[in-house]
PDB file of N, CA and C in Angstrom:
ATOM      1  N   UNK A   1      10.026 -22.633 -20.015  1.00  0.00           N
ATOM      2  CA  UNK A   1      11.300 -22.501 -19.351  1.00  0.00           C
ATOM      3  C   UNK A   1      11.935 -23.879 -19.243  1.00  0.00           C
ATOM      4  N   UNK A   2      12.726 -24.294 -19.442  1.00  0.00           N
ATOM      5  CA  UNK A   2      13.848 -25.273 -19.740  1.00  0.00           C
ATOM      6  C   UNK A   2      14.380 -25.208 -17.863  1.00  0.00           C
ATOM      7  N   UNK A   3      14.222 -26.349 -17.454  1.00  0.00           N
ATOM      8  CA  UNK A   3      14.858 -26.213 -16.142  1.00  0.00           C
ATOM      9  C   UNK A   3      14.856 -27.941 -15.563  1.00  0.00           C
ATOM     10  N   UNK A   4      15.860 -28.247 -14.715  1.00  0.00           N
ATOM     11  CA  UNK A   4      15.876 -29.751 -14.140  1.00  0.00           C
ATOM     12  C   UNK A   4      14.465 -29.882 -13.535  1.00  0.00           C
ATOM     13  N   UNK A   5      14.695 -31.248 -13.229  1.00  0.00           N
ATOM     14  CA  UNK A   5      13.222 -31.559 -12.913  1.00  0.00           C
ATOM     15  C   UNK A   5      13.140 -31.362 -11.359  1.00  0.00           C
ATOM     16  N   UNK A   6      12.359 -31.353 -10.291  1.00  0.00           N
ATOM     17  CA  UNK A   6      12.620 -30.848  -9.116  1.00  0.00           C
ATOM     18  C   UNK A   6      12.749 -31.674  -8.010  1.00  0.00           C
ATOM     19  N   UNK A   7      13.779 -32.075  -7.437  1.00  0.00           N
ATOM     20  CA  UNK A   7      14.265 -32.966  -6.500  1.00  0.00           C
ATOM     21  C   UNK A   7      13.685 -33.680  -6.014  1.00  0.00           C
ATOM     22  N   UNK A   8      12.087 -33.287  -5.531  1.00  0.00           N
ATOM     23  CA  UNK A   8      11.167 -34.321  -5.028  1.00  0.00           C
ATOM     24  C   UNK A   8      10.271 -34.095  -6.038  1.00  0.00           C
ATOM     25  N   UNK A   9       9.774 -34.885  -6.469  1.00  0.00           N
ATOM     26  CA  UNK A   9       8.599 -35.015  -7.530  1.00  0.00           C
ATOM     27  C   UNK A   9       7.674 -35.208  -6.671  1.00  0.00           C
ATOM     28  N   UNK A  10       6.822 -34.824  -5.886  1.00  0.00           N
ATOM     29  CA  UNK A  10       5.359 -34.460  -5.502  1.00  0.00           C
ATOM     30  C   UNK A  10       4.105 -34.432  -6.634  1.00  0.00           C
ATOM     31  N   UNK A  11       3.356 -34.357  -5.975  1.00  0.00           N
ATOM     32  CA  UNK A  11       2.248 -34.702  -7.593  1.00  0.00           C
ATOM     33  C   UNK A  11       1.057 -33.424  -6.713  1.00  0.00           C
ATOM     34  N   UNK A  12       2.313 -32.445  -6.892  1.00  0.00           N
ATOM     35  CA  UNK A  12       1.000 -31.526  -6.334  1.00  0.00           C
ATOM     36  C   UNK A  12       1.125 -29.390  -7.485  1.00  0.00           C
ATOM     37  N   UNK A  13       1.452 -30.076  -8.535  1.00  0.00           N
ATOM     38  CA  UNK A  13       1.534 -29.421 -10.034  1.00  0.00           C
ATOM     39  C   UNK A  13       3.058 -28.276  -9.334  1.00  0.00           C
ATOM     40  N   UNK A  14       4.032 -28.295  -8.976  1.00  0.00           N
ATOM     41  CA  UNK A  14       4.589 -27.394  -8.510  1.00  0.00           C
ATOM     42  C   UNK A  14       5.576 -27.217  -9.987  1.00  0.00           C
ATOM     43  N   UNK A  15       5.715 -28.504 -10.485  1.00  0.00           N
ATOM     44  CA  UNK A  15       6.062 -27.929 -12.066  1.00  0.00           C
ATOM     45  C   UNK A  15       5.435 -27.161 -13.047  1.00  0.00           C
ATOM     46  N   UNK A  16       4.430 -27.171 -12.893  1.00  0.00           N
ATOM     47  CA  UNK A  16       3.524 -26.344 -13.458  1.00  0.00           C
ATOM     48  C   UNK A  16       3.613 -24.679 -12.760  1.00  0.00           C
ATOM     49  N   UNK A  17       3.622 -24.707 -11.970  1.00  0.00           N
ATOM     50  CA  UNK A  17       4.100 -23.093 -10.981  1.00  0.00           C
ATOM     51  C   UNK A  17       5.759 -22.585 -11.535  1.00  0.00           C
ATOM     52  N   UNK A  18       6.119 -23.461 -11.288  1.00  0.00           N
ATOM     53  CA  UNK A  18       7.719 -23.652 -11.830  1.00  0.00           C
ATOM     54  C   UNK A  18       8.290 -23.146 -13.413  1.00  0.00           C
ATOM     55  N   UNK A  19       7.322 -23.381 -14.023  1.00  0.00           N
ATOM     56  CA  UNK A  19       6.999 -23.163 -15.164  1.00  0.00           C
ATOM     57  C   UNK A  19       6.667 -21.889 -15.748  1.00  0.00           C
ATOM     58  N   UNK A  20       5.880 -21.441 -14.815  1.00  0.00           N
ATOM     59  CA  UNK A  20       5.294 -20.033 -14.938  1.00  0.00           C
ATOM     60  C   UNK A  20       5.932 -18.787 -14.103  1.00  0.00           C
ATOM     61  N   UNK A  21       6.534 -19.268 -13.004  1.00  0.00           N
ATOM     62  CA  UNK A  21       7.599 -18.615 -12.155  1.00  0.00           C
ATOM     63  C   UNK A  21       7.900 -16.641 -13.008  1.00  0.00           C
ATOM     64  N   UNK A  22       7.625 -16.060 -12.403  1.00  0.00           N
ATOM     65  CA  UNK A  22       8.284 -14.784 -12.928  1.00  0.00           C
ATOM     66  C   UNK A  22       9.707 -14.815 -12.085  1.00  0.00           C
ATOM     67  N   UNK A  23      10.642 -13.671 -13.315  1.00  0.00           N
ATOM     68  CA  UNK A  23      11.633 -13.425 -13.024  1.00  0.00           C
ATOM     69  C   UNK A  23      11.684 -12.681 -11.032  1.00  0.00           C
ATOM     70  N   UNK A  24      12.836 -13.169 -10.294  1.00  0.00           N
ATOM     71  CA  UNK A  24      12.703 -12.835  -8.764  1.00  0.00           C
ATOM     72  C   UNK A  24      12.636 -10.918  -8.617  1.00  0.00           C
ATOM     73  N   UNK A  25      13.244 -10.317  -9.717  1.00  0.00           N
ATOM     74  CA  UNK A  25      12.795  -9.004  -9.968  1.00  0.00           C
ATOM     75  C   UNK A  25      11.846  -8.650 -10.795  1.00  0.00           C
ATOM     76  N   UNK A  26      11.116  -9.138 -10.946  1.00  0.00           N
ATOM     77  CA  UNK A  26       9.517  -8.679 -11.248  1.00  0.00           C
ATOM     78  C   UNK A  26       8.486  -8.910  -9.788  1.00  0.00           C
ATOM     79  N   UNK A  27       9.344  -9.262  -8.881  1.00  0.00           N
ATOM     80  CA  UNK A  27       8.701  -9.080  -7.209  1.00  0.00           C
ATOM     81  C   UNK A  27       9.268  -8.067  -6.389  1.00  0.00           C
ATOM     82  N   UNK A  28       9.983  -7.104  -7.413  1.00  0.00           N
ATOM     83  CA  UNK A  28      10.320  -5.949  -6.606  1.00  0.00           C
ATOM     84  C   UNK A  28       9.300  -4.890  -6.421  1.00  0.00           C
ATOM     85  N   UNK A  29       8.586  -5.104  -7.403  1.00  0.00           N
ATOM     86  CA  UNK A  29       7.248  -3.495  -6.482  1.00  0.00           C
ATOM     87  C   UNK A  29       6.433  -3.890  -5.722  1.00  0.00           C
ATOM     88  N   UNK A  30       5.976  -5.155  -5.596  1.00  0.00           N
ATOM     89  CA  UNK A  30       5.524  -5.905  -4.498  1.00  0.00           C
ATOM     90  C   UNK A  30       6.338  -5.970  -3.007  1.00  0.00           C
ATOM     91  N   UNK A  31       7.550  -6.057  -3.192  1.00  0.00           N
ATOM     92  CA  UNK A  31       8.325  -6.238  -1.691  1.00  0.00           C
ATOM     93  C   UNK A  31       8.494  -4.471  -1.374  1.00  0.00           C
ATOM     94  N   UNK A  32       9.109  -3.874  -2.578  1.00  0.00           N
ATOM     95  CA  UNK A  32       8.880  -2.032  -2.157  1.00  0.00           C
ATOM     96  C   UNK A  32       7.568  -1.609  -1.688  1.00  0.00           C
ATOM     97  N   UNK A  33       6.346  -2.251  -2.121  1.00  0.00           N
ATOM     98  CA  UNK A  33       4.952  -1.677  -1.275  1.00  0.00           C
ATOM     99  C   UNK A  33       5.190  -2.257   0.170  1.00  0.00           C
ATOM    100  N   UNK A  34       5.315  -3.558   0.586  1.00  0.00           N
ATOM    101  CA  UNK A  34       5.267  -4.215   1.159  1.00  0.00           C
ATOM    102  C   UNK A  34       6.260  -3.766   2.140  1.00  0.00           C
ATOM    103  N   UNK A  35       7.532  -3.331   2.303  1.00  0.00           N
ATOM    104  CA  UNK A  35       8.381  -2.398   3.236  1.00  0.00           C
ATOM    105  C   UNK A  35       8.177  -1.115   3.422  1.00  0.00           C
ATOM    106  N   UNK A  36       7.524  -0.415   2.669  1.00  0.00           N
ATOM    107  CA  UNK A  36       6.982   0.898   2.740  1.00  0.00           C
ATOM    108  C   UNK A  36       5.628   0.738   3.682  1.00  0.00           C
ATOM    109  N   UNK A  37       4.945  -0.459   3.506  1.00  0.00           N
ATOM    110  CA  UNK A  37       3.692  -0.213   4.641  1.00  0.00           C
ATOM    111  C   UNK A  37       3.884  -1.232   5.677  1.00  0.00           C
ATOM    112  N   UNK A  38       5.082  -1.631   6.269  1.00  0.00           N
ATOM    113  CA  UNK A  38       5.237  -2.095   7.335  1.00  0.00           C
ATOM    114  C   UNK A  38       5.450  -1.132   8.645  1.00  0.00           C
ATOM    115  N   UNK A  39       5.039  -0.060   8.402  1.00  0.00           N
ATOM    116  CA  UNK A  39       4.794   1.383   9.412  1.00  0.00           C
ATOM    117  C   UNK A  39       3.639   1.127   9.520  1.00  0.00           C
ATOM    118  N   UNK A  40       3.393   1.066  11.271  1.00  0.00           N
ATOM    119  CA  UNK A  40       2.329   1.117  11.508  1.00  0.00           C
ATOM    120  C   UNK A  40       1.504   2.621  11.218  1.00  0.00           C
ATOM    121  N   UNK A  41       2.346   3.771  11.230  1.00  0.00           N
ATOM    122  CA  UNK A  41       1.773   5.196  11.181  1.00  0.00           C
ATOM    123  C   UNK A  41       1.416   5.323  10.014  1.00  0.00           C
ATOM    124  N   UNK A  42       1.836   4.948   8.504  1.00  0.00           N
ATOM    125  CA  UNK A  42       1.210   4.768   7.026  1.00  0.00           C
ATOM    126  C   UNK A  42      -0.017   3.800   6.810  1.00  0.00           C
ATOM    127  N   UNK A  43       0.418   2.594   7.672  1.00  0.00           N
ATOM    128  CA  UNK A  43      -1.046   1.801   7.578  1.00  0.00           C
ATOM    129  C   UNK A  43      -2.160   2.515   7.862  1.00  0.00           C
ATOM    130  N   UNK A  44      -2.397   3.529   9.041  1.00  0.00           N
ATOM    131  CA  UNK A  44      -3.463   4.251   9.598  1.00  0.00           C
ATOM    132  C   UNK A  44      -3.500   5.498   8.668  1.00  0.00           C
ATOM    133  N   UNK A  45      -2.603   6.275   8.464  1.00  0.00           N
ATOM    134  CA  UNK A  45      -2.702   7.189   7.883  1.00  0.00           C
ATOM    135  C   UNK A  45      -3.508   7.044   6.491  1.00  0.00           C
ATOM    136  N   UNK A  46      -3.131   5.964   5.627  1.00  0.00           N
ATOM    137  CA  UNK A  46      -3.109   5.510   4.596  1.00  0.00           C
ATOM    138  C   UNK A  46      -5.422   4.962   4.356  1.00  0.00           C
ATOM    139  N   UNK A  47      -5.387   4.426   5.710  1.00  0.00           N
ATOM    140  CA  UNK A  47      -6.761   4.187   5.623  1.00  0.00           C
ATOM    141  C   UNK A  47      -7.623   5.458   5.618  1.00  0.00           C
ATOM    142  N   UNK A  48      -7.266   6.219   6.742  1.00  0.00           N
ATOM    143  CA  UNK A  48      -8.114   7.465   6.832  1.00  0.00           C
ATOM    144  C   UNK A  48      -8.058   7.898   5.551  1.00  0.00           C
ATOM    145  N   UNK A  49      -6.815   7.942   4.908  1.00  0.00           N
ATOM    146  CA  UNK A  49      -7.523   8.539   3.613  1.00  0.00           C
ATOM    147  C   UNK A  49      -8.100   7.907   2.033  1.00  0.00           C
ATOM    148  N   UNK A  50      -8.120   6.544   2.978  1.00  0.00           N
ATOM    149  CA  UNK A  50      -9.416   5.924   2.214  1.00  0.00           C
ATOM    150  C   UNK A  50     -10.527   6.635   2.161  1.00  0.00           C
ATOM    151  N   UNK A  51     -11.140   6.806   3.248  1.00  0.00           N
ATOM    152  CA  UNK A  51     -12.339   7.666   3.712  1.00  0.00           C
ATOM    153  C   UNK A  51     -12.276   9.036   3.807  1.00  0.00           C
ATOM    154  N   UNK A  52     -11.884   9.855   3.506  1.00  0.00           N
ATOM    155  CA  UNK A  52     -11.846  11.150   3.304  1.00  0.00           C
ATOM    156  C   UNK A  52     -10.966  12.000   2.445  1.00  0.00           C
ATOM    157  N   UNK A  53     -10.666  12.873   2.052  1.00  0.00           N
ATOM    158  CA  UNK A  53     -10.070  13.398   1.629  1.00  0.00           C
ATOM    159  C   UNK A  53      -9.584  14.824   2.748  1.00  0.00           C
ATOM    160  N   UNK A  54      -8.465  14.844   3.127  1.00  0.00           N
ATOM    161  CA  UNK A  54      -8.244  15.517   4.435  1.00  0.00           C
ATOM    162  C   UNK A  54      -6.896  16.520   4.098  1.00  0.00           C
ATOM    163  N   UNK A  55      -7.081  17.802   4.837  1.00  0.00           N
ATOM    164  CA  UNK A  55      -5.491  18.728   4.506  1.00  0.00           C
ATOM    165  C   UNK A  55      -4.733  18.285   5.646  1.00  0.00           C
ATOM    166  N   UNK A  56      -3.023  18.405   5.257  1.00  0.00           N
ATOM    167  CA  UNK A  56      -2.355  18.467   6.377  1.00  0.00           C
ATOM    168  C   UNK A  56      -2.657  19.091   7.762  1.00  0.00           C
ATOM    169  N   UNK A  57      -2.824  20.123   7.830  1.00  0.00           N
ATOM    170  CA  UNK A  57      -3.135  20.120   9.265  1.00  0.00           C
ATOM    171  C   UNK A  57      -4.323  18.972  10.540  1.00  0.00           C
ATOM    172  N   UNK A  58      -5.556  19.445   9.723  1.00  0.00           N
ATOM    173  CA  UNK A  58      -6.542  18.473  10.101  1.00  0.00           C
ATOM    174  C   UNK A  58      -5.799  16.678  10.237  1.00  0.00           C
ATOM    175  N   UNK A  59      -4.722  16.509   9.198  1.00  0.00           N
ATOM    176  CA  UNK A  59      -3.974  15.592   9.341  1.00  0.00           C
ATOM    177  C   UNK A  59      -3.043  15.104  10.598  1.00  0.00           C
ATOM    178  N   UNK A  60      -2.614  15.992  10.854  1.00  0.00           N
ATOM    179  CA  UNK A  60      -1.510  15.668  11.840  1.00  0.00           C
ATOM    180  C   UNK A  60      -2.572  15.789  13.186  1.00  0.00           C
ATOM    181  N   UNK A  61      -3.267  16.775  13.547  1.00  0.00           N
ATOM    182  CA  UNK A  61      -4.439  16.517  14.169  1.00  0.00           C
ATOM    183  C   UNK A  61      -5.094  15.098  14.636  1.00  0.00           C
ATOM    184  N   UNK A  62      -5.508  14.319  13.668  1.00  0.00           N
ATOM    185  CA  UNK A  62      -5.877  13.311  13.450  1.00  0.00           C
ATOM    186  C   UNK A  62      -5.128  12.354  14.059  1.00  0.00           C
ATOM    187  N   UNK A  63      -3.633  12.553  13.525  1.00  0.00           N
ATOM    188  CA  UNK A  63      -2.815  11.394  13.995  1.00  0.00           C
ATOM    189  C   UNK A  63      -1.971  11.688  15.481  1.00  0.00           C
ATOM    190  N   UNK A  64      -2.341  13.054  15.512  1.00  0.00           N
ATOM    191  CA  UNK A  64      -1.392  13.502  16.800  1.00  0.00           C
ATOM    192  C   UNK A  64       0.169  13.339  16.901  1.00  0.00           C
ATOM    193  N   UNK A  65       0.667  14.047  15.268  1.00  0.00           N
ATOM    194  CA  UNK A  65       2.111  13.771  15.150  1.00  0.00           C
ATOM    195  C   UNK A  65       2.177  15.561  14.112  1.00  0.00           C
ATOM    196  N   UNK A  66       3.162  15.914  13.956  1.00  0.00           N
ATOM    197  CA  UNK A  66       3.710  17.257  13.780  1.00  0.00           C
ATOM    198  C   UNK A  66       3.481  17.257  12.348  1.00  0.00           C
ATOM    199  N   UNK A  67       3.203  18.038  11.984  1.00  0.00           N
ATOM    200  CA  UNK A  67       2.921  18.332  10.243  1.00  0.00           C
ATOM    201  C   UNK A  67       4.243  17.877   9.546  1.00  0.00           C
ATOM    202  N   UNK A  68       5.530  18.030   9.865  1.00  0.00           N
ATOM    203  CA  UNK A  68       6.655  17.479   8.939  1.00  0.00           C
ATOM    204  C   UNK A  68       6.604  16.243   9.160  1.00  0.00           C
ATOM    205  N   UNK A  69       6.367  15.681  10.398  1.00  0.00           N
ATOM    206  CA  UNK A  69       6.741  14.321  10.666  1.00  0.00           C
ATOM    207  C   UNK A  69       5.807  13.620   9.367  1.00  0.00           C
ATOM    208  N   UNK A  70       4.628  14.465   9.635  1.00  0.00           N
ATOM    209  CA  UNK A  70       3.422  13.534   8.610  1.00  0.00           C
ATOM    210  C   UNK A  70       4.078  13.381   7.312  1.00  0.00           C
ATOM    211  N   UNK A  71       4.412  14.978   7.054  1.00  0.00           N
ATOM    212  CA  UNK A  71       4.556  15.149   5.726  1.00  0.00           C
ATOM    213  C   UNK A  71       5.828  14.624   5.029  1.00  0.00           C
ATOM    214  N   UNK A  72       6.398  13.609   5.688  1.00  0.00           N
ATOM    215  CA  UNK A  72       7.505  12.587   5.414  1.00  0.00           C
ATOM    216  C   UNK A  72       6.394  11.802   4.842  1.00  0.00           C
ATOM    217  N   UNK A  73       5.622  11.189   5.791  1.00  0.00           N
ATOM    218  CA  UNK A  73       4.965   9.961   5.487  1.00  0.00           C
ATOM    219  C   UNK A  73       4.450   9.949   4.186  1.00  0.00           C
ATOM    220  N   UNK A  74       3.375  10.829   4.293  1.00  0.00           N
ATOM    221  CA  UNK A  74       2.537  11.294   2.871  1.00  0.00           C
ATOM    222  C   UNK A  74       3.190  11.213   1.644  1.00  0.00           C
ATOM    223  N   UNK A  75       4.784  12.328   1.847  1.00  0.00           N
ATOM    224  CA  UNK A  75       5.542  11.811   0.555  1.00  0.00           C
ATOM    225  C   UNK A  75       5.875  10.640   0.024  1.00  0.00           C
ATOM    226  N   UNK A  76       6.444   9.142   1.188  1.00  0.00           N
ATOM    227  CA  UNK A  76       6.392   8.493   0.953  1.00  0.00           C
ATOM    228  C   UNK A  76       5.238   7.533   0.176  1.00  0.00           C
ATOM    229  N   UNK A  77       4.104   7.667   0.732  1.00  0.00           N
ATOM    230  CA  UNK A  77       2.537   7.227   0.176  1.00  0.00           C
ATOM    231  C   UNK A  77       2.377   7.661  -1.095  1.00  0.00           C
ATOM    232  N   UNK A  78       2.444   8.948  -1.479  1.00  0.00           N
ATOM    233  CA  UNK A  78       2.336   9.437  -2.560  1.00  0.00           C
ATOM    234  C   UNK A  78       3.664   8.952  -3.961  1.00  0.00           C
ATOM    235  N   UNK A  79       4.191   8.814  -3.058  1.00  0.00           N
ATOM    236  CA  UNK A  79       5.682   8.478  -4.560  1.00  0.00           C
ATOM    237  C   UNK A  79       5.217   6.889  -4.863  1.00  0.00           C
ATOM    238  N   UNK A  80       4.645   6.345  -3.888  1.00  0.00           N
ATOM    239  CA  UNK A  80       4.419   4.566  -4.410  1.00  0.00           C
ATOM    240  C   UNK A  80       2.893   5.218  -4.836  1.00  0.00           C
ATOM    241  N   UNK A  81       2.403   5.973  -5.310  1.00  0.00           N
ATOM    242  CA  UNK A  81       0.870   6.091  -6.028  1.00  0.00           C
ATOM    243  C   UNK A  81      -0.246   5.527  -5.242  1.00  0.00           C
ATOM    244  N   UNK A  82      -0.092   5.421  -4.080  1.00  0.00           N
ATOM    245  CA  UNK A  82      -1.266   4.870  -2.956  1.00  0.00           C
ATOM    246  C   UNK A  82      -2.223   5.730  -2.515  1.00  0.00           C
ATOM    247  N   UNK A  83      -1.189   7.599  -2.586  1.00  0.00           N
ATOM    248  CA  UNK A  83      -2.353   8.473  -2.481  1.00  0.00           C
ATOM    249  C   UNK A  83      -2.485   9.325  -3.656  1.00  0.00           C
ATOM    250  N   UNK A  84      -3.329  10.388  -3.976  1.00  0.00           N
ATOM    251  CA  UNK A  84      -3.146  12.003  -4.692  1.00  0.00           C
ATOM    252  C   UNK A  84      -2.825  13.077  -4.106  1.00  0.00           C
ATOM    253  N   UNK A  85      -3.174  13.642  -4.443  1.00  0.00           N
ATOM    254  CA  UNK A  85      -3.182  15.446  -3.630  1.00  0.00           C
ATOM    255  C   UNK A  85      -3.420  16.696  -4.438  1.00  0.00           C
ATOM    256  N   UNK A  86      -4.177  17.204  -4.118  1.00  0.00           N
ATOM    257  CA  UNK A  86      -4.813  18.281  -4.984  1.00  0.00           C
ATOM    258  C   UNK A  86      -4.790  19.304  -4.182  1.00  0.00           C
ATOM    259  N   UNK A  87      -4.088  20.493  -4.835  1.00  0.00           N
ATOM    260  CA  UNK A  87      -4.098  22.012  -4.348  1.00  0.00           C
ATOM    261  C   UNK A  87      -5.220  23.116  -4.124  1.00  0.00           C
ATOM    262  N   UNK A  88      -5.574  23.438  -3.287  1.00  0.00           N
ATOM    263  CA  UNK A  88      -6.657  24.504  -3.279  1.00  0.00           C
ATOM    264  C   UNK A  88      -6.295  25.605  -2.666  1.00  0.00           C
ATOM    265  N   UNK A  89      -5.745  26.711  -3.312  1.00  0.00           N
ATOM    266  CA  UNK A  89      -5.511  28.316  -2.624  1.00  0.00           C
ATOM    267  C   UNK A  89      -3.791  27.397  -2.430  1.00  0.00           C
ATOM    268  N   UNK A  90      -3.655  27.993  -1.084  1.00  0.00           N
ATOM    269  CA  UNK A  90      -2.523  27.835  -0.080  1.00  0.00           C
ATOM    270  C   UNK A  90      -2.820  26.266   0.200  1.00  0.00           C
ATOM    271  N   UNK A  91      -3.966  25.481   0.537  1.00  0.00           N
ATOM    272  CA  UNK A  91      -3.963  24.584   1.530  1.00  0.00           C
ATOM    273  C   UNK A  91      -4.414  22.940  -0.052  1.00  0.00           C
ATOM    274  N   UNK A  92      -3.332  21.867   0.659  1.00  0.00           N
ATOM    275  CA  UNK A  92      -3.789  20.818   0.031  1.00  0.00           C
ATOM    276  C   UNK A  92      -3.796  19.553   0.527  1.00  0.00           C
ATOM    277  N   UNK A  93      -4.662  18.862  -0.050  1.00  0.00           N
ATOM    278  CA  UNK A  93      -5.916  18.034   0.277  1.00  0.00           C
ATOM    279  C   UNK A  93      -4.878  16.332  -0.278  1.00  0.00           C
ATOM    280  N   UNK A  94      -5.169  15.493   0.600  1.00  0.00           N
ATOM    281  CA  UNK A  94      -4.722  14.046   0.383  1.00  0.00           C
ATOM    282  C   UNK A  94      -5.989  13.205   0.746  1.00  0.00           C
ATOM    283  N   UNK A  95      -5.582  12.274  -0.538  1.00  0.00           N
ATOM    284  CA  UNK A  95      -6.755  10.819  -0.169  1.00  0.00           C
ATOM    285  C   UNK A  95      -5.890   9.873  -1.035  1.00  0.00           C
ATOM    286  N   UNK A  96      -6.896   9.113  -0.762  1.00  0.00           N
ATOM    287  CA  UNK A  96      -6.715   7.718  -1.757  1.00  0.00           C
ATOM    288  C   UNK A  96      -6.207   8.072  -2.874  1.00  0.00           C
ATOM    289  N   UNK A  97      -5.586   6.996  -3.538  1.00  0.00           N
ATOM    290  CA  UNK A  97      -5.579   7.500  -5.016  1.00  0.00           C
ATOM    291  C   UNK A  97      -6.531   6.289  -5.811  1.00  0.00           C
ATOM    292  N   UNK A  98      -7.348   6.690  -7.094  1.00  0.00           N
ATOM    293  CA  UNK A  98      -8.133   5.979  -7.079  1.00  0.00           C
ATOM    294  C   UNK A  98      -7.600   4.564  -8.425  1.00  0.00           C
ATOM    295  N   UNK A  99      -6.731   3.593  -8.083  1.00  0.00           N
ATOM    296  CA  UNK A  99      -6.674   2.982  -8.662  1.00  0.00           C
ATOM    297  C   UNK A  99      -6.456   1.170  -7.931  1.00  0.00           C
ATOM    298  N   UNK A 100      -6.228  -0.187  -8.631  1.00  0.00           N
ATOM    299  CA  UNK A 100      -6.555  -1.013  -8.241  1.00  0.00           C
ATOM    300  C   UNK A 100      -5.770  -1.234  -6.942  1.00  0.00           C
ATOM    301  N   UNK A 101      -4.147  -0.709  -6.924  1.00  0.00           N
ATOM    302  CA  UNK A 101      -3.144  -1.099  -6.181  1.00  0.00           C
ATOM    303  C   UNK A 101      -3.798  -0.687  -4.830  1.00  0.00           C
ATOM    304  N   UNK A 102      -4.269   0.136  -4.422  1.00  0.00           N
ATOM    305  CA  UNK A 102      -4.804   1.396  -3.424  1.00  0.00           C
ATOM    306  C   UNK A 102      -6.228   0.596  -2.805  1.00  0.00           C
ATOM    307  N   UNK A 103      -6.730   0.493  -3.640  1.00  0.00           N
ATOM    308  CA  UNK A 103      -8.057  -0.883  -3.463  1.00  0.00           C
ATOM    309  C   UNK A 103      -8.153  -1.913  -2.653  1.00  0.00           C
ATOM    310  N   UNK A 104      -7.147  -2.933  -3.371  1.00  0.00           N
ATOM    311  CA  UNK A 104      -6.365  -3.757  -2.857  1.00  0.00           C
ATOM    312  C   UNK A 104      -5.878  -3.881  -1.394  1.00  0.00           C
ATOM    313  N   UNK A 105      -5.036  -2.999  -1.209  1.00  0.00           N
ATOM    314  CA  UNK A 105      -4.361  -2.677  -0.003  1.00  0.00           C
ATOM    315  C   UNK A 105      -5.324  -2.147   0.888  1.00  0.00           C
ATOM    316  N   UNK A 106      -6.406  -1.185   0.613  1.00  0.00           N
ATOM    317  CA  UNK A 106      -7.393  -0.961   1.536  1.00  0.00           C
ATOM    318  C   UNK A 106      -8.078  -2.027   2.027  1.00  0.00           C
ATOM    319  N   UNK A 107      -8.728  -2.809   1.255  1.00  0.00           N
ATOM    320  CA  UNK A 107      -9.459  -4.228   1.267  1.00  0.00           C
ATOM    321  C   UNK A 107      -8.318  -4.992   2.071  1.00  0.00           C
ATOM    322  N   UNK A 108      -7.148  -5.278   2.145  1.00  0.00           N
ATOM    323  CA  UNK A 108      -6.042  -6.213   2.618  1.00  0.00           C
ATOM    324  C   UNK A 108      -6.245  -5.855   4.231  1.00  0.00           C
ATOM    325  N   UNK A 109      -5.926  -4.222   5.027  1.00  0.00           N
ATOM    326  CA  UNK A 109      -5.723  -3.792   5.695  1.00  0.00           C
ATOM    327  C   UNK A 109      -7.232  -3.560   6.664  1.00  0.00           C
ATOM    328  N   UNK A 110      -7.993  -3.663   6.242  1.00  0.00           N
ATOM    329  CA  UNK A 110      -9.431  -3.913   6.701  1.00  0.00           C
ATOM    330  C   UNK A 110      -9.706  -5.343   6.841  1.00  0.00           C
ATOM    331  N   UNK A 111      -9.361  -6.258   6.219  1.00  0.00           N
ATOM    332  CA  UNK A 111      -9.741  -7.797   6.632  1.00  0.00           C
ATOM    333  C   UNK A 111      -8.573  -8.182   7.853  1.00  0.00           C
ATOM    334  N   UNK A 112      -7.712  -7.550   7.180  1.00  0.00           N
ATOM    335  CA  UNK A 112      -6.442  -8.413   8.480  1.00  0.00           C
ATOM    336  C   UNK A 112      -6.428  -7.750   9.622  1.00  0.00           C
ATOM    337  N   UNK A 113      -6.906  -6.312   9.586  1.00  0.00           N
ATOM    338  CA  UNK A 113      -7.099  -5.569  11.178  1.00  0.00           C
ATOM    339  C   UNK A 113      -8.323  -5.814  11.805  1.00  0.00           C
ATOM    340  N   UNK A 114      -9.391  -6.710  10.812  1.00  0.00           N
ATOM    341  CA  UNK A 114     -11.061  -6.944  11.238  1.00  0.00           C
ATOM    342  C   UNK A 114     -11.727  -5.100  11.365  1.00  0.00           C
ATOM    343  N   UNK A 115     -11.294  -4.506  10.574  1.00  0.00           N
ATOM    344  CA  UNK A 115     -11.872  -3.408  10.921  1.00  0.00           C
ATOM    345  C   UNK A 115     -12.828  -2.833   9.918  1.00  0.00           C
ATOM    346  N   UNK A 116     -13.949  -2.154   9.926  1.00  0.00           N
ATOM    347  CA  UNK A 116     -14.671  -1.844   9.506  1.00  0.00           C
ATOM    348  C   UNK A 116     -14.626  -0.370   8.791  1.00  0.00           C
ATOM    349  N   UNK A 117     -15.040  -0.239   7.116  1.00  0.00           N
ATOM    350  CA  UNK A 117     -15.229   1.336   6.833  1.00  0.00           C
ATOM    351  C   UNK A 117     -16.342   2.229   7.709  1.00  0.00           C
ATOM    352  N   UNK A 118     -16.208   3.052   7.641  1.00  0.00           N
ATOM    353  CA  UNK A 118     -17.180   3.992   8.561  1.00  0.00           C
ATOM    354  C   UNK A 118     -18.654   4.300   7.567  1.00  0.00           C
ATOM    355  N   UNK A 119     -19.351   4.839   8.071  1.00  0.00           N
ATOM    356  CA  UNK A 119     -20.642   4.854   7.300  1.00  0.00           C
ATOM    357  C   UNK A 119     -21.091   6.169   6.899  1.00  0.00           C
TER     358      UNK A 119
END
């Protein structure tokens, strides 16, 4: 990348970062995860179904909030690929979804709350 040199020259490689810089919209699915789980009710929701795989009802149960209210949330979780959901009969089932992004964010949300998976 072709660019001036940077106002303070520091000798701490920031040209080198500078250099490599991605475009400021290639940090858009990062800031869209990142406003989507600034709810505290998705952060929790979102862990439990780290650990289980659970139906709406038993869901709202859990969280002690109304099956639509949840089932806002969930949609939201589910359209950024954080959870799945699989149909059985009438009744269906949410968890994790199993890929790195989901990982990640579980691992993130467990170190920064100090909280522990269950056993």
């Amino acid at each position: 990348m072709n660019h001036s040199p940077l106002p303070h020259g520091h000798d701490c490689h920031a040209e080198n970062v500078f250099d490599h810089m991605p475009d400021p919209a290639e940090f858009s699915a990062a800031s869209d995860l990142f406003r989507l789980m600034s709810d505290r009710t998705r952060i929790r929701l979102f862990w439990i179904l780290c650990h289980c795989e659970e139906c709406l009802l038993d869901l709202s149960a859990m969280m002690e909030m109304s099956s639509p209210a949840l089932s806002h949330h969930l949609k939201l979780l589910k359209s950024c690929g954080l959870i799945t959901s699989r149909r059985e009969g009438k009744e269906v089932y949410y968890r994790a979804a199993d890929n790195e992004q989901a990982a990640a964010l579980h691992l993130m949300i467990e170190k920064i709350a100090e909280i522990a998976c269950p056993e």
